[in-house]
PDB file of N, CA and C in Angstrom:
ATOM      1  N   UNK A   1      92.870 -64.941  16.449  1.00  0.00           N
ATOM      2  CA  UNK A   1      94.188 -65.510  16.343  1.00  0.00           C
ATOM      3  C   UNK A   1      94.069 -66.788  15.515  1.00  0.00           C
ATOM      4  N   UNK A   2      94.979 -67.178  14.334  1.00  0.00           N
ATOM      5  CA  UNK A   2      94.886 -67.791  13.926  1.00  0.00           C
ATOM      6  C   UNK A   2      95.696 -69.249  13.965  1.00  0.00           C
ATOM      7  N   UNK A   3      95.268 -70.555  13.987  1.00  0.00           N
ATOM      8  CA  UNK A   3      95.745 -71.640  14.773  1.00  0.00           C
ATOM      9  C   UNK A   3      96.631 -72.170  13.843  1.00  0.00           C
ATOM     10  N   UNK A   4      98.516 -72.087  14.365  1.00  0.00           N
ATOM     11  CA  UNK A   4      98.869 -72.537  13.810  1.00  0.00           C
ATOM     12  C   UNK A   4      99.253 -74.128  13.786  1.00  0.00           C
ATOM     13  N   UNK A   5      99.515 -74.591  12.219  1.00  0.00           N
ATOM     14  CA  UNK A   5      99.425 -75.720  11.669  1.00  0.00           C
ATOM     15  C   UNK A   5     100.714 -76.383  10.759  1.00  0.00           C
ATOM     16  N   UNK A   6     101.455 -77.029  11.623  1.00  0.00           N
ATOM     17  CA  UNK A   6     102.907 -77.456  10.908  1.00  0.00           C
ATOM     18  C   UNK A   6     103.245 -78.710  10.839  1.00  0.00           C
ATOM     19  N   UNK A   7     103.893 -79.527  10.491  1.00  0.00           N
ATOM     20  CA  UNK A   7     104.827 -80.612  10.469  1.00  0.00           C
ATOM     21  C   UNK A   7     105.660 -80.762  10.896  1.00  0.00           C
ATOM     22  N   UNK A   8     106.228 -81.486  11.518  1.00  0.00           N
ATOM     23  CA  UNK A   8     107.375 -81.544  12.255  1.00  0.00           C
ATOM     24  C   UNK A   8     107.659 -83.062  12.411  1.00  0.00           C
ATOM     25  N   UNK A   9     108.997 -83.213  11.856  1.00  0.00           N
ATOM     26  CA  UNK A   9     109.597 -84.311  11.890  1.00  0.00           C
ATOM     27  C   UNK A   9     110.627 -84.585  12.765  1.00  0.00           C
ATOM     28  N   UNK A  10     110.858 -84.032  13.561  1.00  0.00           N
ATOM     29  CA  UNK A  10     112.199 -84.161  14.425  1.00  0.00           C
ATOM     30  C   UNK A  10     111.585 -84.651  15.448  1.00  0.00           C
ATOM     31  N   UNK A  11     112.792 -85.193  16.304  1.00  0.00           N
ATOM     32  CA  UNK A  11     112.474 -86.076  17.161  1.00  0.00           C
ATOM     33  C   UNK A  11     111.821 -85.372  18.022  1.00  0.00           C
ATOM     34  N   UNK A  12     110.840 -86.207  19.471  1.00  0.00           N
ATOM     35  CA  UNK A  12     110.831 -85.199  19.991  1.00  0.00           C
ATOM     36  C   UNK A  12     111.647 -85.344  21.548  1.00  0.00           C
ATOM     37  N   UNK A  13     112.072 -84.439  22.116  1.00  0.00           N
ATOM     38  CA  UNK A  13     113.097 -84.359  23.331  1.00  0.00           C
ATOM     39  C   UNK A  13     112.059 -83.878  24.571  1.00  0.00           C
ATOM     40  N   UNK A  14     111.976 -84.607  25.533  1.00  0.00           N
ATOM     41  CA  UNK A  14     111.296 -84.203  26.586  1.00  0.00           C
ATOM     42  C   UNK A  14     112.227 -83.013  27.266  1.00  0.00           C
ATOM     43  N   UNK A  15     111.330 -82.176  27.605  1.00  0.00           N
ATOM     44  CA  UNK A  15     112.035 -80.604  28.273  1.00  0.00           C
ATOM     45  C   UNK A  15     110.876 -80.487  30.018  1.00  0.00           C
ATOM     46  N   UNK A  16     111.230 -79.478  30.500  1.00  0.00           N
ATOM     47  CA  UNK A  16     109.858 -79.584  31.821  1.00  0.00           C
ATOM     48  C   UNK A  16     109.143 -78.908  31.224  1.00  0.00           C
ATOM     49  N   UNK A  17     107.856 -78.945  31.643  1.00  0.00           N
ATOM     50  CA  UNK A  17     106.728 -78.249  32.061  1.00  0.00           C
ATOM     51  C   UNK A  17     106.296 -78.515  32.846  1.00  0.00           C
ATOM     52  N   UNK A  18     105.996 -76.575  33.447  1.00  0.00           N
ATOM     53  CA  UNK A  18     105.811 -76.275  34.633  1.00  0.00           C
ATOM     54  C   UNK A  18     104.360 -75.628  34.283  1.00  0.00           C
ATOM     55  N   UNK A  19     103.500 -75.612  35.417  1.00  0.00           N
ATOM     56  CA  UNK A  19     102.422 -75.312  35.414  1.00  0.00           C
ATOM     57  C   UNK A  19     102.407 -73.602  35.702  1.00  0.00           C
ATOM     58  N   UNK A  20     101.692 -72.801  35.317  1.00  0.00           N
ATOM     59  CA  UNK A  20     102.145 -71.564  36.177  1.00  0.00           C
ATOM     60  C   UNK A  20     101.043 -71.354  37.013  1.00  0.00           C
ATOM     61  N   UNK A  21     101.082 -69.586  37.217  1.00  0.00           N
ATOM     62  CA  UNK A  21     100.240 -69.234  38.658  1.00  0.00           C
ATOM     63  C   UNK A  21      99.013 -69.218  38.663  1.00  0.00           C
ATOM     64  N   UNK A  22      98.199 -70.031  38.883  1.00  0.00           N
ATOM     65  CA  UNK A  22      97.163 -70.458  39.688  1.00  0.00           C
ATOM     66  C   UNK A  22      96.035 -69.014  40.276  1.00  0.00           C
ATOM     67  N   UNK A  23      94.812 -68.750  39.890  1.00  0.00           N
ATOM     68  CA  UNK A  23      94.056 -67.566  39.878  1.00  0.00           C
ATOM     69  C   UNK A  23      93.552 -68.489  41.662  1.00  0.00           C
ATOM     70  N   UNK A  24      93.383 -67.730  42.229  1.00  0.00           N
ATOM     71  CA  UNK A  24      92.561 -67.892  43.704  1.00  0.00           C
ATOM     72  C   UNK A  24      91.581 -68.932  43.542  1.00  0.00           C
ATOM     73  N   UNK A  25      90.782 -69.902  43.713  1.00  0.00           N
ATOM     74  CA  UNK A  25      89.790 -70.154  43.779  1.00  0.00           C
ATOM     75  C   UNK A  25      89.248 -70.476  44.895  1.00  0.00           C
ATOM     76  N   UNK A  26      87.696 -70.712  44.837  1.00  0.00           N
ATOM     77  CA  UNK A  26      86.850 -71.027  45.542  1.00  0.00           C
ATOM     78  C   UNK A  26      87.129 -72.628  46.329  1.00  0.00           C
ATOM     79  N   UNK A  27      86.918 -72.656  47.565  1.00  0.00           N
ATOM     80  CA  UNK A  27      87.036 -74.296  47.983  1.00  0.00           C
ATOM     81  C   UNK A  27      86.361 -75.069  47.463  1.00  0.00           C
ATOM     82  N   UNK A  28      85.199 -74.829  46.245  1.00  0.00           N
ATOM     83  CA  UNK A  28      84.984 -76.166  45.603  1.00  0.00           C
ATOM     84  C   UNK A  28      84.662 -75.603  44.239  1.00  0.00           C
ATOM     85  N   UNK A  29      86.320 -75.269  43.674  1.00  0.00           N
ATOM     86  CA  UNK A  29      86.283 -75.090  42.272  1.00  0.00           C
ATOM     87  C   UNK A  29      87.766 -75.556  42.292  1.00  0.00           C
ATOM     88  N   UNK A  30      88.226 -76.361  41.290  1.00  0.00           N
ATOM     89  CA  UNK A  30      89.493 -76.588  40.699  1.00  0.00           C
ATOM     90  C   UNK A  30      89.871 -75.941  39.397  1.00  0.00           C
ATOM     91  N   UNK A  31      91.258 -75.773  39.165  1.00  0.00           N
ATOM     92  CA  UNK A  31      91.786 -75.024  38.081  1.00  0.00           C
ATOM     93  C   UNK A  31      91.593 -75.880  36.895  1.00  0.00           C
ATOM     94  N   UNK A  32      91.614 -75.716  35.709  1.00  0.00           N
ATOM     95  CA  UNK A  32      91.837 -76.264  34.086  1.00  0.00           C
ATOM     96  C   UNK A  32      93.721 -76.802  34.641  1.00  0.00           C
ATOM     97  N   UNK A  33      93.617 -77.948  34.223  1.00  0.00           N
ATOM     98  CA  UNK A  33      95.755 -77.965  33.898  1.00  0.00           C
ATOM     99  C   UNK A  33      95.989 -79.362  33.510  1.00  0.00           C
ATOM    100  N   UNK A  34      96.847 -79.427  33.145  1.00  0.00           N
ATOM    101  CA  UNK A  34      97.753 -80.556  32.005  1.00  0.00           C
ATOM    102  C   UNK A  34      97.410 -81.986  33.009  1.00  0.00           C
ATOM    103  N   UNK A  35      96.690 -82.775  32.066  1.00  0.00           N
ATOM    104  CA  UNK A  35      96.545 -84.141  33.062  1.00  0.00           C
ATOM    105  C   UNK A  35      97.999 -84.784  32.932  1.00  0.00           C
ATOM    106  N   UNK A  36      98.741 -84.737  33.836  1.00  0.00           N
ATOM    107  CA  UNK A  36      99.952 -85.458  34.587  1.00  0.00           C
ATOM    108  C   UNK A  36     100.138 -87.077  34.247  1.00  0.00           C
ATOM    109  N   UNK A  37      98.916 -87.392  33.966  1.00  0.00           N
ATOM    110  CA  UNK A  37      99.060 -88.885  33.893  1.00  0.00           C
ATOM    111  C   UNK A  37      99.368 -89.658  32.265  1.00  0.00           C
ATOM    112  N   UNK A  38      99.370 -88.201  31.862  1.00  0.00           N
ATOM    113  CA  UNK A  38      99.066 -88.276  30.304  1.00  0.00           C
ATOM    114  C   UNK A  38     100.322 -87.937  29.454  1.00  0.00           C
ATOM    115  N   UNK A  39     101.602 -88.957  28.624  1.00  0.00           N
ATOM    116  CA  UNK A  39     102.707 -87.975  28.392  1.00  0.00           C
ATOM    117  C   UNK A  39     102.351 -86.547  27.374  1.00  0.00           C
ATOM    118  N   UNK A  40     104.017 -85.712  27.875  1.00  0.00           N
ATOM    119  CA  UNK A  40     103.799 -84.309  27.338  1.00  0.00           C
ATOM    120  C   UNK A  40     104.799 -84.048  26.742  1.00  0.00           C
ATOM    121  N   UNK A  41     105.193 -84.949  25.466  1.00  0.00           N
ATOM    122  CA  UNK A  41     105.696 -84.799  24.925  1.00  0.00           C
ATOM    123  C   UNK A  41     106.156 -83.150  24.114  1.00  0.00           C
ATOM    124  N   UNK A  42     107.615 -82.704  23.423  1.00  0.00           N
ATOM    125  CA  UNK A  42     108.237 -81.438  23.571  1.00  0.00           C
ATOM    126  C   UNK A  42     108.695 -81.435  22.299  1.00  0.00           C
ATOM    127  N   UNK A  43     108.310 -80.484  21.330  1.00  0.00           N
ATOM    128  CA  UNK A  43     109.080 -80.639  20.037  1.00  0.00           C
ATOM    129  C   UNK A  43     110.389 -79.693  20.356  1.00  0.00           C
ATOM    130  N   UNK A  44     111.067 -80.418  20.279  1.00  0.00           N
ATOM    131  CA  UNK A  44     112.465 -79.193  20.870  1.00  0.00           C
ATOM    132  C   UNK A  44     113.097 -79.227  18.679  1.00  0.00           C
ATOM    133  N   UNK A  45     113.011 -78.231  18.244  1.00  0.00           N
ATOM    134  CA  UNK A  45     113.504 -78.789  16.739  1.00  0.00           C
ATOM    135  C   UNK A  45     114.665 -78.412  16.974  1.00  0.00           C
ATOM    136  N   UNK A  46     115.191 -79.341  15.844  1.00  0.00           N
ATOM    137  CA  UNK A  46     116.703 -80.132  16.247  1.00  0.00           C
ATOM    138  C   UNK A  46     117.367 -78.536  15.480  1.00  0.00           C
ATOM    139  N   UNK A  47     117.122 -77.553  14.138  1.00  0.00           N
ATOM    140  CA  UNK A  47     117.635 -76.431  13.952  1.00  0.00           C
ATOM    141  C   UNK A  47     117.773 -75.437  15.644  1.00  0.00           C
ATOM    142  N   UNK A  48     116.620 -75.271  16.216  1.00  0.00           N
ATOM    143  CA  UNK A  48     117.069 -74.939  17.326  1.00  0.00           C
ATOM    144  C   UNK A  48     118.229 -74.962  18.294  1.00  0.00           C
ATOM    145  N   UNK A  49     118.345 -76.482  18.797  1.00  0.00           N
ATOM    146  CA  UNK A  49     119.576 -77.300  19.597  1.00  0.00           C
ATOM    147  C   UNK A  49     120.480 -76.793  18.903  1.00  0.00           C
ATOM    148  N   UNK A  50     121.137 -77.163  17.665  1.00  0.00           N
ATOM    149  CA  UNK A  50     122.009 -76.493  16.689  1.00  0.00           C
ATOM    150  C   UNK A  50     122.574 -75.489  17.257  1.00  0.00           C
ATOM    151  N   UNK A  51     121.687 -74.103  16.914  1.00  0.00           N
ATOM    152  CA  UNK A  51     121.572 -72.738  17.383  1.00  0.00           C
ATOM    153  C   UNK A  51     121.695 -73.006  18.853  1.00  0.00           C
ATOM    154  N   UNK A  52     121.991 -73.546  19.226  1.00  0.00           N
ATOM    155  CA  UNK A  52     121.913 -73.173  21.096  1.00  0.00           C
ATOM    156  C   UNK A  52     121.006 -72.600  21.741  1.00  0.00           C
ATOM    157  N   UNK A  53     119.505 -72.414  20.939  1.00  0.00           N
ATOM    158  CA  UNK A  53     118.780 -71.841  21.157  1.00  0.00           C
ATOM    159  C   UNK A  53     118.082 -72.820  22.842  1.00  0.00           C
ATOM    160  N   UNK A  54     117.500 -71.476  23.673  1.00  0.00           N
ATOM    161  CA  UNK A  54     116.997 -72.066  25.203  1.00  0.00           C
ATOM    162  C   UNK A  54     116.442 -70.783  25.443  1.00  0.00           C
ATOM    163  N   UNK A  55     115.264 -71.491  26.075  1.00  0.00           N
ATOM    164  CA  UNK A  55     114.118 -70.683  26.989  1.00  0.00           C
ATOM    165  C   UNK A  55     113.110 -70.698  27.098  1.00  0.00           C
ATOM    166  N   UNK A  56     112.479 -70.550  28.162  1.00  0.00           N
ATOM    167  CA  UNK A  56     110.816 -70.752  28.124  1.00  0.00           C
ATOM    168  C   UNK A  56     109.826 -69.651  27.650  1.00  0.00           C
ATOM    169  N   UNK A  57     108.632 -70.218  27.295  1.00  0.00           N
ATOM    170  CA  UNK A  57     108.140 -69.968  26.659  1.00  0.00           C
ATOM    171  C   UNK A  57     106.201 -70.211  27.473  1.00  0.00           C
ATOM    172  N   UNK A  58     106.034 -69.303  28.023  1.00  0.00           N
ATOM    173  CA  UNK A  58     104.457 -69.221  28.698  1.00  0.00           C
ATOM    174  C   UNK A  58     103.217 -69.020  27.710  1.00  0.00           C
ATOM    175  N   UNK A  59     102.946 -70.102  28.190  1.00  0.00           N
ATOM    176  CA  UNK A  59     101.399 -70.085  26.686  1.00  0.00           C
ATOM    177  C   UNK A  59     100.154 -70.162  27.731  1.00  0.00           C
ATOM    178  N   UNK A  60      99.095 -69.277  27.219  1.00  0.00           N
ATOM    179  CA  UNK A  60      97.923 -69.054  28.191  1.00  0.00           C
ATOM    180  C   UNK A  60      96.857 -70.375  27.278  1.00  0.00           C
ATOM    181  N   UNK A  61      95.992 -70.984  27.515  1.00  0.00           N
ATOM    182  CA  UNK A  61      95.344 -72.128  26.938  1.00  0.00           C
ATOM    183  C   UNK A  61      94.247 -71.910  27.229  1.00  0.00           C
ATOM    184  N   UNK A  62      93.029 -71.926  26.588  1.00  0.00           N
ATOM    185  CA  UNK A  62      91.866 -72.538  27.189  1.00  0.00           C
ATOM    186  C   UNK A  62      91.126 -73.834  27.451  1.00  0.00           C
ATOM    187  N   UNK A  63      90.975 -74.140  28.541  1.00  0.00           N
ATOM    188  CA  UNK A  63      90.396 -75.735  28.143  1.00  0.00           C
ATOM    189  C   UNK A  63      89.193 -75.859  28.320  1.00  0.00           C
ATOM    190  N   UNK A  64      88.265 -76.305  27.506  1.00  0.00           N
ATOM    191  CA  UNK A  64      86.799 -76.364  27.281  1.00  0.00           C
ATOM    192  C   UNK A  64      86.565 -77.151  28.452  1.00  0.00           C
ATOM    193  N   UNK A  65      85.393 -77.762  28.512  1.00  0.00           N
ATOM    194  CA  UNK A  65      84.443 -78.902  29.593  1.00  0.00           C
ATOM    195  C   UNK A  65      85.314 -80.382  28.727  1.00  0.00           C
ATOM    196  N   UNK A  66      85.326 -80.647  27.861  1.00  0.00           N
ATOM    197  CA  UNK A  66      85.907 -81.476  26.847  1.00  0.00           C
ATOM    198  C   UNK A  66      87.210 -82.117  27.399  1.00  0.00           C
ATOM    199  N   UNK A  67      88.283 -80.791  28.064  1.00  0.00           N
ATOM    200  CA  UNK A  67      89.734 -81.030  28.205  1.00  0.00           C
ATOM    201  C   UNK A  67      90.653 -81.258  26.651  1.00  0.00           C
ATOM    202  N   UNK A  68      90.250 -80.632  26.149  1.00  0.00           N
ATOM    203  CA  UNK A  68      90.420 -79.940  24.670  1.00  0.00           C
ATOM    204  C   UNK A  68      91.019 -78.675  24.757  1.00  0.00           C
ATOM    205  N   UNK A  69      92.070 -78.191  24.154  1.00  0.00           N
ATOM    206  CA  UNK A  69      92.552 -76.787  24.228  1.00  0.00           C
ATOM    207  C   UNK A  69      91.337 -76.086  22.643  1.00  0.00           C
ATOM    208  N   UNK A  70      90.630 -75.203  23.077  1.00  0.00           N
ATOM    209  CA  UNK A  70      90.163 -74.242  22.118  1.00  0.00           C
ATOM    210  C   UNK A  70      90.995 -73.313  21.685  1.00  0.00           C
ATOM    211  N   UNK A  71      91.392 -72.232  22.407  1.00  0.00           N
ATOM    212  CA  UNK A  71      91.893 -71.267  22.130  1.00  0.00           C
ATOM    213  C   UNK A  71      93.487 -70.925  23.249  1.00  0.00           C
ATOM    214  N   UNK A  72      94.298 -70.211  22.547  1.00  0.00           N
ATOM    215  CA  UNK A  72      95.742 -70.242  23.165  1.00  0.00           C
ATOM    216  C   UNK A  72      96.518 -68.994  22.600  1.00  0.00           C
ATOM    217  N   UNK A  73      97.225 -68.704  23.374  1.00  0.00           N
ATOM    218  CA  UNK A  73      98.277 -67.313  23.374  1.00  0.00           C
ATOM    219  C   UNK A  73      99.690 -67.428  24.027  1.00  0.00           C
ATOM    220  N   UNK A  74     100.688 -66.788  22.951  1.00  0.00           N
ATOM    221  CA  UNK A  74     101.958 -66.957  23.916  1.00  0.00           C
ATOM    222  C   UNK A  74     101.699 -65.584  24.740  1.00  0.00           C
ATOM    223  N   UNK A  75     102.052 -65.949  26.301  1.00  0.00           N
ATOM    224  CA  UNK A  75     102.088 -65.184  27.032  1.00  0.00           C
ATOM    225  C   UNK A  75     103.525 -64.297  27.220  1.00  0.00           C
ATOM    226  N   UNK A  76     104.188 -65.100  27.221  1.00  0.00           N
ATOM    227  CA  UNK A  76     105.515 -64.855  26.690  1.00  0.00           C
ATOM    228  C   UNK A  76     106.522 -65.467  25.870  1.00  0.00           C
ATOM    229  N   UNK A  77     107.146 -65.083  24.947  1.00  0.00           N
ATOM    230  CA  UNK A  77     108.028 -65.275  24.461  1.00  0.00           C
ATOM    231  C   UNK A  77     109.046 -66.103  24.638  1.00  0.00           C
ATOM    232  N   UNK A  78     109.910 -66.884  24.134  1.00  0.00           N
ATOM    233  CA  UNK A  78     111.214 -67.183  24.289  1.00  0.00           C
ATOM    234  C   UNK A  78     112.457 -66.256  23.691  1.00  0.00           C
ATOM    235  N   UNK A  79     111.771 -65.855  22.849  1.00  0.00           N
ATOM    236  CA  UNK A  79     112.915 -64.897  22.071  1.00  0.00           C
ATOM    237  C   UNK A  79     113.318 -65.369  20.791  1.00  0.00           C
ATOM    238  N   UNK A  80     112.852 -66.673  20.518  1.00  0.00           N
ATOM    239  CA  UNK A  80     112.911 -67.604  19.558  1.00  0.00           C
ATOM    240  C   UNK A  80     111.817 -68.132  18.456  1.00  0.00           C
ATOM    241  N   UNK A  81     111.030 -67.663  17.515  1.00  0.00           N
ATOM    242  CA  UNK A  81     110.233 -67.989  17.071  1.00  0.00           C
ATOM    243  C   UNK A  81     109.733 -69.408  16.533  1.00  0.00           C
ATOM    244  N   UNK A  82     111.131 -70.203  16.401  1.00  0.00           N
ATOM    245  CA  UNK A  82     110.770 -71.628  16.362  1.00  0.00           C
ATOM    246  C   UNK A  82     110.829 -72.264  17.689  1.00  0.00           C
ATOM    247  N   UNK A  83     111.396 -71.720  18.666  1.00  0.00           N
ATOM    248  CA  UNK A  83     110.651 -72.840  19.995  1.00  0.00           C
ATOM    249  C   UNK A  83     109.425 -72.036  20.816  1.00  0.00           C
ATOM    250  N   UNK A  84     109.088 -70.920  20.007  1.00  0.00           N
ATOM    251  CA  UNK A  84     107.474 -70.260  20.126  1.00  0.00           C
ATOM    252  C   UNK A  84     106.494 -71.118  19.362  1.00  0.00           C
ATOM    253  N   UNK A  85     106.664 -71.503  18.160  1.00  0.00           N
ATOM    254  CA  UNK A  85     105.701 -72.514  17.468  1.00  0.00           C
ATOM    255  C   UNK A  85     105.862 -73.786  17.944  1.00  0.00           C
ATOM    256  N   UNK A  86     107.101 -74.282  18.327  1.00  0.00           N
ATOM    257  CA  UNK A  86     107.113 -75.505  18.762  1.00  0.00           C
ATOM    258  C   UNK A  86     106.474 -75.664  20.461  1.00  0.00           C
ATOM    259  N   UNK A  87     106.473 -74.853  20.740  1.00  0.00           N
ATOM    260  CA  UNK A  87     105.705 -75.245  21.761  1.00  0.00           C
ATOM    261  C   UNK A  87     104.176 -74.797  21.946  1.00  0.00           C
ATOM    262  N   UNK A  88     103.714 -74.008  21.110  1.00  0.00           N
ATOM    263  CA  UNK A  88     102.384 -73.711  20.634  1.00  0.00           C
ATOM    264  C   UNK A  88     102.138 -75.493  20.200  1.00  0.00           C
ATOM    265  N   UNK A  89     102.691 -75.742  19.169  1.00  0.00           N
ATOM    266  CA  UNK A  89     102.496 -77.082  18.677  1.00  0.00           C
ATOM    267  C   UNK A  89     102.954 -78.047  20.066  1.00  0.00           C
ATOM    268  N   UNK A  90     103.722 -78.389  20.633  1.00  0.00           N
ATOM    269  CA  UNK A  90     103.551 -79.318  21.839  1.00  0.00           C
ATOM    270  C   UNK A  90     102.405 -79.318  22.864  1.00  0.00           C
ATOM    271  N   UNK A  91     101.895 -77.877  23.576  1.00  0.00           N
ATOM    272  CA  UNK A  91     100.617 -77.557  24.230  1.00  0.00           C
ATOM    273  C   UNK A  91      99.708 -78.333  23.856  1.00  0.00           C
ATOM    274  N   UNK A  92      99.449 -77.847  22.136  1.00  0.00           N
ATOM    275  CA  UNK A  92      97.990 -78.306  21.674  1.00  0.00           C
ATOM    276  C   UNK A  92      97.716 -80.225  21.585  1.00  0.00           C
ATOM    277  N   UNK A  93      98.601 -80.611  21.417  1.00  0.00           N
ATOM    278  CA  UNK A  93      98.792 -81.661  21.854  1.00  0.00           C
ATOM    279  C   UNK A  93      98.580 -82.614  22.292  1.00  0.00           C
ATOM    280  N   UNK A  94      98.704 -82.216  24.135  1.00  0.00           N
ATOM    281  CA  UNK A  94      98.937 -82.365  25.497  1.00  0.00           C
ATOM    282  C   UNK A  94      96.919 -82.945  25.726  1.00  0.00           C
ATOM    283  N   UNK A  95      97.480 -83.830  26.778  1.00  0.00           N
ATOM    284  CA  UNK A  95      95.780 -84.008  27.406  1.00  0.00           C
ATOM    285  C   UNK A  95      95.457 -83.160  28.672  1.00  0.00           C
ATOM    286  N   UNK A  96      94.163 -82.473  29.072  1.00  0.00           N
ATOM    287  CA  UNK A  96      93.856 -81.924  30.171  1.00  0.00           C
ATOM    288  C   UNK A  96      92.992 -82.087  30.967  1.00  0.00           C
ATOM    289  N   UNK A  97      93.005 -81.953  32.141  1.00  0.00           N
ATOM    290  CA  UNK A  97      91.705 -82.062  32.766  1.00  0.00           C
ATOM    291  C   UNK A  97      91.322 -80.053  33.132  1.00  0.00           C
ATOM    292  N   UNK A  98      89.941 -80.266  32.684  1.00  0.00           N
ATOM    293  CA  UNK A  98      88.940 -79.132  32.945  1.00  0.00           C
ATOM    294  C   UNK A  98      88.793 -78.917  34.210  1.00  0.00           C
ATOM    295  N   UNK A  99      88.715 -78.001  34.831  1.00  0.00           N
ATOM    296  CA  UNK A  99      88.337 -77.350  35.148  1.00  0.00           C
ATOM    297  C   UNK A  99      87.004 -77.609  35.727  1.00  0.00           C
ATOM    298  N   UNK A 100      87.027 -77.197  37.380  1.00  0.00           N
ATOM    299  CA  UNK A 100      85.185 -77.292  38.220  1.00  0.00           C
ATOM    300  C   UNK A 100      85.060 -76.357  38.209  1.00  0.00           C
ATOM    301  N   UNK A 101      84.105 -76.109  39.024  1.00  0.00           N
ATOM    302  CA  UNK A 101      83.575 -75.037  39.645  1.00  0.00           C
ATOM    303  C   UNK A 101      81.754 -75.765  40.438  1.00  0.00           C
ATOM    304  N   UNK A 102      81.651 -75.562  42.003  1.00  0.00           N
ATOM    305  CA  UNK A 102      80.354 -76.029  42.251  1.00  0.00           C
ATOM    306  C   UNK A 102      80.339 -77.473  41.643  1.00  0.00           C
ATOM    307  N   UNK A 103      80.856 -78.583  41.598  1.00  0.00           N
ATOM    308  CA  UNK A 103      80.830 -79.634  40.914  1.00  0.00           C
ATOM    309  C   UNK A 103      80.793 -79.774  39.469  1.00  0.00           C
ATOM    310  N   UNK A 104      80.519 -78.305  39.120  1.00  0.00           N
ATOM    311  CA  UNK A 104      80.450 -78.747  37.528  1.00  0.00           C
ATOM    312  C   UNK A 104      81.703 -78.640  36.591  1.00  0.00           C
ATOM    313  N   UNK A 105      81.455 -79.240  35.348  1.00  0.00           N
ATOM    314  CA  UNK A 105      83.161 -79.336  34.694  1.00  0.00           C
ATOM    315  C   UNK A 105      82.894 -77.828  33.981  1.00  0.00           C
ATOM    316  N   UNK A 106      83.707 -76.914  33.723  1.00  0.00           N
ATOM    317  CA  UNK A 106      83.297 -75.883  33.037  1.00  0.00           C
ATOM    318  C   UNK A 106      85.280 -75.269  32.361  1.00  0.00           C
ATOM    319  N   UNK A 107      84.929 -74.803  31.540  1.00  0.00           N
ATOM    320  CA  UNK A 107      86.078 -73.857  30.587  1.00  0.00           C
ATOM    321  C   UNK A 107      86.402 -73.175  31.078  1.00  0.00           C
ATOM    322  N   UNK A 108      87.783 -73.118  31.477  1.00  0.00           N
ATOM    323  CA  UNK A 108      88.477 -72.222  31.976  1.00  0.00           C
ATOM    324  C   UNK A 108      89.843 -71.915  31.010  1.00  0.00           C
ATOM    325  N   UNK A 109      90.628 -70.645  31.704  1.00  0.00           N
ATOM    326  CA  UNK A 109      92.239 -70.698  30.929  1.00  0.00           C
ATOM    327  C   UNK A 109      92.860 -71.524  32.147  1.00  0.00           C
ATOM    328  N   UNK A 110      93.961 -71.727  31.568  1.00  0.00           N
ATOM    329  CA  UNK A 110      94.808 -72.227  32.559  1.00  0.00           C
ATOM    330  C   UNK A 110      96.313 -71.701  31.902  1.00  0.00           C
ATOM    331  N   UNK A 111      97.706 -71.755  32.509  1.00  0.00           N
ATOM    332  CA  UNK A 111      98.553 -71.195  31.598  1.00  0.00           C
ATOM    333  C   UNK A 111     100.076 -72.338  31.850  1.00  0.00           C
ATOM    334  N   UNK A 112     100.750 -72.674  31.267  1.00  0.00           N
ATOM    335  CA  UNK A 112     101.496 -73.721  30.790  1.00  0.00           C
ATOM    336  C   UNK A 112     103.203 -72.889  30.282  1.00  0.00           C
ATOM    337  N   UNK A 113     104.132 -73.456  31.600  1.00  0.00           N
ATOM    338  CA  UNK A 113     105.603 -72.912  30.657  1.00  0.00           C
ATOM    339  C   UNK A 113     106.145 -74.193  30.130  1.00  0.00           C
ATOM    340  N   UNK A 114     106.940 -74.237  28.816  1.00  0.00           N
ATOM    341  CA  UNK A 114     107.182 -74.952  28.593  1.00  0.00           C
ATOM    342  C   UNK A 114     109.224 -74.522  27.923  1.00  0.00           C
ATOM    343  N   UNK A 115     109.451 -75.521  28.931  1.00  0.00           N
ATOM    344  CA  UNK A 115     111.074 -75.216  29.306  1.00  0.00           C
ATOM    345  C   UNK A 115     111.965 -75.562  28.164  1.00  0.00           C
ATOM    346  N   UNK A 116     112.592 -75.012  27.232  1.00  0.00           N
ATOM    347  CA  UNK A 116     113.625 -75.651  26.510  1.00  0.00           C
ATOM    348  C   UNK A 116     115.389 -75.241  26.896  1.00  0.00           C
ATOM    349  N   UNK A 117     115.707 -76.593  27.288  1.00  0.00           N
ATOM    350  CA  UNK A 117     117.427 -76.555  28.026  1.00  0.00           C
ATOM    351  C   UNK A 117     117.868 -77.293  27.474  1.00  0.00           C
ATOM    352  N   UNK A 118     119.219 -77.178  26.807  1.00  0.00           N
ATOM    353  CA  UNK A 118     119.730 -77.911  26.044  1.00  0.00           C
ATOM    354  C   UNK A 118     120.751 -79.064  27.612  1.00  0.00           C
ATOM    355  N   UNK A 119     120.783 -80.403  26.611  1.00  0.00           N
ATOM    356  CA  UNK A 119     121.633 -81.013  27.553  1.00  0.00           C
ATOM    357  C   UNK A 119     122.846 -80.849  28.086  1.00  0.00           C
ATOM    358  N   UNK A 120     123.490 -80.820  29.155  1.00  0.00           N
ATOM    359  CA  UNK A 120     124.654 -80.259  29.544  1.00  0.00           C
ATOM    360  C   UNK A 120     126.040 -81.238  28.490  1.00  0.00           C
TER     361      UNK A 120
END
């Protein structure tokens, strides 16, 4: 898959992100997911808003030992191909914390929705 690479000048509009479902783990392994403490900023592009365009959009991520996204997939769709790149481009972004397992930091996926709602 090849990593895409854009520009984007529009402002950006904070939207939610929600974490999604969580694989079972072990009592002393933690999941890969979006460090919280860190903003997560949302390219919502303003042609979008325009269009009335809304919906989320589930992206699967990998996060190295690093907390670096390597590799990423839309899991699903919005239906929208520019708030599919724009939030490919917001993900990659984002800061994370890795992932344990047994105390150690190790690469895992983790998977990330990222909400676009226009303001009421």
């Amino acid at each position: 898959m090849s990593k895409i690479v854009r520009s984007v000048r529009a402002p950006l509009i904070l939207a939610i992100v929600l974490l999604g479902a969580t694989p079972v783990l072990a009592a002393d392994a933690t999941p890969a997911r979006v460090d919280s403490s860190q903003p997560t900023a949302i390219v919502y592009p303003p042609t979008a808003q325009v269009a009335g365009e809304q919906g989320t959009v589930i992206v699967d991520v990998f996060v190295g030992t690093n907390g670096k996204v390597s590799r990423y997939a839309i899991a699903k769709s919005s239906g929208f191909d520019d708030l599919d790149n724009a939030a490919l481009e917001s993900v990659m972004n984002w800061h994370y914390v890795p992932a344990s397992r047994d105390g150690d930091t190790v690469g895992d996926w983790a998977q990330v929705n990222v909400v676009y709602k226009l303001p009421n």
